[in-house]
C-alpha atoms as a PDB file:
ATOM      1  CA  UNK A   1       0.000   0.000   0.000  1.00  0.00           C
ATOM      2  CA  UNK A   2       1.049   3.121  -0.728  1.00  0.00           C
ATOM      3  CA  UNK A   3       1.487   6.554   1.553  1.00  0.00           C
ATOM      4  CA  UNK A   4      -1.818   8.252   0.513  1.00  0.00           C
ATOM      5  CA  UNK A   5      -3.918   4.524   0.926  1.00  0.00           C
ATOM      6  CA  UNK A   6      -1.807   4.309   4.619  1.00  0.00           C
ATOM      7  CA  UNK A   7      -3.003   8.022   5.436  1.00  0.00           C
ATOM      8  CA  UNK A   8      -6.806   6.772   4.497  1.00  0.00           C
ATOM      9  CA  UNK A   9      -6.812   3.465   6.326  1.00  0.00           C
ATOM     10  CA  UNK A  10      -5.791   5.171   9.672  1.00  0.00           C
ATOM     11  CA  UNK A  11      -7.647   7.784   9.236  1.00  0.00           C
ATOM     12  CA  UNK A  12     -10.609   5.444   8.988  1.00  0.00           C
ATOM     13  CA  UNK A  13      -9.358   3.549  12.254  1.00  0.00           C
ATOM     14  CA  UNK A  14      -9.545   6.727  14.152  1.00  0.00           C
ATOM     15  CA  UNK A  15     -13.188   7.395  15.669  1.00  0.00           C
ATOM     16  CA  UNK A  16     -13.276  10.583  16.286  1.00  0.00           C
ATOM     17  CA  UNK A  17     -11.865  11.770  12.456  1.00  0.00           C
ATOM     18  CA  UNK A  18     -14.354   9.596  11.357  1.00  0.00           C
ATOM     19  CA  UNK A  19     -17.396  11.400  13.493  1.00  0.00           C
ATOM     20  CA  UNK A  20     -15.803  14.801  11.601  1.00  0.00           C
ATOM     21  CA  UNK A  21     -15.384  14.256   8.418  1.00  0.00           C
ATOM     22  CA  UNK A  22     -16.382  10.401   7.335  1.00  0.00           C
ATOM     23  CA  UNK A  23     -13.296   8.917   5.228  1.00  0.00           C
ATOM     24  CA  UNK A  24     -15.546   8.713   2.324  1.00  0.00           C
ATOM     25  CA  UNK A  25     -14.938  12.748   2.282  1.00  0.00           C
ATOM     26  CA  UNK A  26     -11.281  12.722   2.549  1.00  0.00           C
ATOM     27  CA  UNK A  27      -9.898  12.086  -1.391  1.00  0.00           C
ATOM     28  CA  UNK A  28      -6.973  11.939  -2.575  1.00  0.00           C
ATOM     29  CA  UNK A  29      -5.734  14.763  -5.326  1.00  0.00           C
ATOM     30  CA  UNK A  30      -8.492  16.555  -6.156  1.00  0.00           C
ATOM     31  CA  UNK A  31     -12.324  17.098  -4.683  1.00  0.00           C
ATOM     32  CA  UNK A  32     -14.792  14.255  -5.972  1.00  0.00           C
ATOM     33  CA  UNK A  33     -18.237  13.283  -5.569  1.00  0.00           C
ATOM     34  CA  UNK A  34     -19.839  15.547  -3.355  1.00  0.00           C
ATOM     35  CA  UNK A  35     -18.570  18.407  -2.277  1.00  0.00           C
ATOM     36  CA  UNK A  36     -20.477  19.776   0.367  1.00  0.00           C
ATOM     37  CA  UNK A  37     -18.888  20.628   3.313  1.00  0.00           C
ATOM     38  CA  UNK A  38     -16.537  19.669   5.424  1.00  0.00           C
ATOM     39  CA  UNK A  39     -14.397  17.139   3.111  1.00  0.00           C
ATOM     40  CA  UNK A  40     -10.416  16.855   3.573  1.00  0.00           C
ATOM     41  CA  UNK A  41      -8.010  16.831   0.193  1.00  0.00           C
ATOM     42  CA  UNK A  42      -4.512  14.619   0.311  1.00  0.00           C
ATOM     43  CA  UNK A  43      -1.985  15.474  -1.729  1.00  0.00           C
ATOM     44  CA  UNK A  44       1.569  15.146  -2.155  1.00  0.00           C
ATOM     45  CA  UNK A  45       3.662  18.272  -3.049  1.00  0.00           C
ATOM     46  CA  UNK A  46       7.422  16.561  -3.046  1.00  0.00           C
ATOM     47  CA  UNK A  47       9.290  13.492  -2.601  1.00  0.00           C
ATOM     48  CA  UNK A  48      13.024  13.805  -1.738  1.00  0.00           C
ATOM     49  CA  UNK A  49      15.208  10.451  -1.520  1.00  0.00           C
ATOM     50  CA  UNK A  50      17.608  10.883   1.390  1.00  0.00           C
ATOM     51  CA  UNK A  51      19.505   7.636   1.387  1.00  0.00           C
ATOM     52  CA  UNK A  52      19.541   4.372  -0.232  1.00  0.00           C
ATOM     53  CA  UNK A  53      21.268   1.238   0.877  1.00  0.00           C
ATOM     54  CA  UNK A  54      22.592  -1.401  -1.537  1.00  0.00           C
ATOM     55  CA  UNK A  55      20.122  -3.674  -1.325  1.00  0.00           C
ATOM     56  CA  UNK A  56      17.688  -1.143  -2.709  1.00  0.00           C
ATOM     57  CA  UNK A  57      15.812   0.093   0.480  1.00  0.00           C
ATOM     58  CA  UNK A  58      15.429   3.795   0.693  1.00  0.00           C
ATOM     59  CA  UNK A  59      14.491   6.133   3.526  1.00  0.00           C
ATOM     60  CA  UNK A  60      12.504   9.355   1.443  1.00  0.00           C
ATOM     61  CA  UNK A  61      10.782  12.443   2.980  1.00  0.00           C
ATOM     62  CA  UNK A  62       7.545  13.306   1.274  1.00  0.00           C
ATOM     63  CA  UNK A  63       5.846  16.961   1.559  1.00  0.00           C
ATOM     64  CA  UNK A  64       1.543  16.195   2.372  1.00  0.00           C
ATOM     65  CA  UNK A  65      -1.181  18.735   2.274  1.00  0.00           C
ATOM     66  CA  UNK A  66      -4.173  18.050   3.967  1.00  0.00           C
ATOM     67  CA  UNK A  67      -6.627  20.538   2.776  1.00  0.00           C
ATOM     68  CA  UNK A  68      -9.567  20.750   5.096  1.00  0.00           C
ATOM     69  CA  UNK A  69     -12.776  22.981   3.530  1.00  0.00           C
ATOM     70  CA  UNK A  70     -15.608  23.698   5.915  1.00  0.00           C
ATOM     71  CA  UNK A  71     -18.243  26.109   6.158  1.00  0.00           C
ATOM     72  CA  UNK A  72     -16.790  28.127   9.659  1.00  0.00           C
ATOM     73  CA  UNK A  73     -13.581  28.150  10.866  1.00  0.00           C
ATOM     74  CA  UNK A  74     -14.193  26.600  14.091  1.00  0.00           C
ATOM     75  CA  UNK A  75     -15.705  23.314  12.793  1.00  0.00           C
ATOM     76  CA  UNK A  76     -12.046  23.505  10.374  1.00  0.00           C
ATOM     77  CA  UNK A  77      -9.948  24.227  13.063  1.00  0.00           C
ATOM     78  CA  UNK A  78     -11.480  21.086  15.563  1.00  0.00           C
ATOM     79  CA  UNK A  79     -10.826  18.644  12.240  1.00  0.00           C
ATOM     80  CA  UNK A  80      -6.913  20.194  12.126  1.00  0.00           C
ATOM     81  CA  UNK A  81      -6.625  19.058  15.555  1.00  0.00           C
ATOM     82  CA  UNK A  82      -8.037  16.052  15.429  1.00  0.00           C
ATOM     83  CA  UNK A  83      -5.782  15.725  12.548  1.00  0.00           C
ATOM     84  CA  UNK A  84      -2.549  16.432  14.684  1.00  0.00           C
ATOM     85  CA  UNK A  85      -3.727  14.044  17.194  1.00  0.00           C
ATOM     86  CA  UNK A  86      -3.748  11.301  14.933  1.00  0.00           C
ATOM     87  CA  UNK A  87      -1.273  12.159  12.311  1.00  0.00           C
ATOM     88  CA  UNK A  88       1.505  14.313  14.289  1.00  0.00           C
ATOM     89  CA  UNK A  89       4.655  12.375  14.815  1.00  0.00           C
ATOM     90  CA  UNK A  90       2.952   9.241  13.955  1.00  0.00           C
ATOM     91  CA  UNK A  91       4.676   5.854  13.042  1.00  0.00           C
ATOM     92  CA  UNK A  92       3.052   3.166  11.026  1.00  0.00           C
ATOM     93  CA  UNK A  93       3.078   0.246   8.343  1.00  0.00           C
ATOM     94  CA  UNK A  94       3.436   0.592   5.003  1.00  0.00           C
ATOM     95  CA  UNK A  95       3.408  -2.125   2.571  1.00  0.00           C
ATOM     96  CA  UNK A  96       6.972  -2.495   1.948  1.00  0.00           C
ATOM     97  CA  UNK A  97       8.201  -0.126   4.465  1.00  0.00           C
ATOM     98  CA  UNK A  98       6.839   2.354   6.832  1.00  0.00           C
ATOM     99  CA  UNK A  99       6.197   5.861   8.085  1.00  0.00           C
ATOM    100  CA  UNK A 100       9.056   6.475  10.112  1.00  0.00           C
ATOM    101  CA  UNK A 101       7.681  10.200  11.197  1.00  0.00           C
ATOM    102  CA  UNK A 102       5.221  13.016  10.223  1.00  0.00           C
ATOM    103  CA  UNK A 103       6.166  16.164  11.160  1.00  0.00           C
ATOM    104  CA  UNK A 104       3.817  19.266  10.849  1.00  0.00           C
ATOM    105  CA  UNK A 105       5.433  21.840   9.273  1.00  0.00           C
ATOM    106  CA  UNK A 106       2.840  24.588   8.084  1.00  0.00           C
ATOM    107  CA  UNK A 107      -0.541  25.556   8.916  1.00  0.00           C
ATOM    108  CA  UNK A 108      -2.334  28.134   7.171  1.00  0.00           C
ATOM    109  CA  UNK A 109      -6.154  29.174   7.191  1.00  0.00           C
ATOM    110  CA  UNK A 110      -8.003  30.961   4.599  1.00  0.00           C
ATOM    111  CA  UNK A 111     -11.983  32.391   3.848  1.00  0.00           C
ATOM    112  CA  UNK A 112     -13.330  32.127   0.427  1.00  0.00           C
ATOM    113  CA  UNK A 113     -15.614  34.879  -0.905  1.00  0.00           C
ATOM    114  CA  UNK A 114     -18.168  32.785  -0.122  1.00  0.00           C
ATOM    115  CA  UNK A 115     -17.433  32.557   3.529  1.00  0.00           C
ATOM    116  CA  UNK A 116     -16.016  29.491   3.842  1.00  0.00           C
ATOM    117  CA  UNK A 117     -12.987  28.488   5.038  1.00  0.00           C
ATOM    118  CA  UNK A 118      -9.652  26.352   3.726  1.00  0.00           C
ATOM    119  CA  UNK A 119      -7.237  25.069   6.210  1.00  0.00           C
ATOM    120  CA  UNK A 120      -4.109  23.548   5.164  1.00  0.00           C
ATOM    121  CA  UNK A 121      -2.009  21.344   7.697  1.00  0.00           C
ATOM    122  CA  UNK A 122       1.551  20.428   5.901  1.00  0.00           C
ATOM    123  CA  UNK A 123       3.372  17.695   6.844  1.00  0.00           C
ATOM    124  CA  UNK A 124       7.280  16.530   6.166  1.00  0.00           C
ATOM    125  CA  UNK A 125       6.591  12.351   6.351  1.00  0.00           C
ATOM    126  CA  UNK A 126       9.884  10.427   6.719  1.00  0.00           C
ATOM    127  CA  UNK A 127       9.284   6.397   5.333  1.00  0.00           C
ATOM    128  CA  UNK A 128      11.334   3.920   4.722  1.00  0.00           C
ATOM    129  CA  UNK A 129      10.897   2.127   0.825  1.00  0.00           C
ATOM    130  CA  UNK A 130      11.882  -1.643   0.585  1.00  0.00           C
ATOM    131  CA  UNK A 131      12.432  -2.609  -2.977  1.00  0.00           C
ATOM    132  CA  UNK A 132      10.489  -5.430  -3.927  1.00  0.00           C
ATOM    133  CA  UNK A 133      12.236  -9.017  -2.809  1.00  0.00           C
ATOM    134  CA  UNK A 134      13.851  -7.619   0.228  1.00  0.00           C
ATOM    135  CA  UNK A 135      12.773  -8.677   3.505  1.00  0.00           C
ATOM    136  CA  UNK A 136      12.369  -6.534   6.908  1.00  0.00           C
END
């Protein structure tokens, strides 16, 4: 499985998220299906290999965006927390590999014309890549 599929599969094993914003409203990319509010956006802005061993395992850091859109700023600013509780210096599985660390590293919040609101929680994730055929 890869990062993004990791992110979704905890954040469906986490109750509270889940009573926020179901995981059927967090996507991956780009908005789909509905988009009434509140619904949560993945995406990845960078990958950066920082070392590689010789028998192909590599430990990368990857840049994520969650994008949280809600209509008031309160309602976005309980799902960013909830989203640091589960997601801030978090270890887990990956398939071939793991997270080794997410780090927060920006927040930002904005309104839309239309009085909503867009908060964006950035993350640096550290993981560890196992190329296929090795074990550990």
């Amino acid at each position: 499985m890869g990062l993004e599929r990791a992110i979704h599969e905890r954040w469906a094993t986490d109750y509270l998220l889940c009573a926020l914003v179901p995981v059927d409203r967090l996507t991956t990319g780009v908005p789909r299906g509905d988009t009434s509010f509140p619904y949560v956006v993945l995406t990845r802005a960078e990958d950066q290999v920082l070392a590689r061993t010789s028998s192909g395992t590599s430990i990368a850091r990857s840049l994520l965006r969650f994008s949280i859109w809600v209509a008031g700023l309160e309602q976005g600013q309980e799902i960013a927390r909830a989203v640091a509780r589960r997601f801030d210096r978090a270890d887990f599985p990956l398939s071939g590999g793991g997270v080794l660390n997410m780090q927060r590293v920006a927040t930002a919040q904005s309104q839309a014309d239309d009085s909503s609101w867009r908060l964006e929680v950035d993350y640096a994730v550290t993981h560890r890549l196992q190329a296929p055929g090795v074990l550990g």
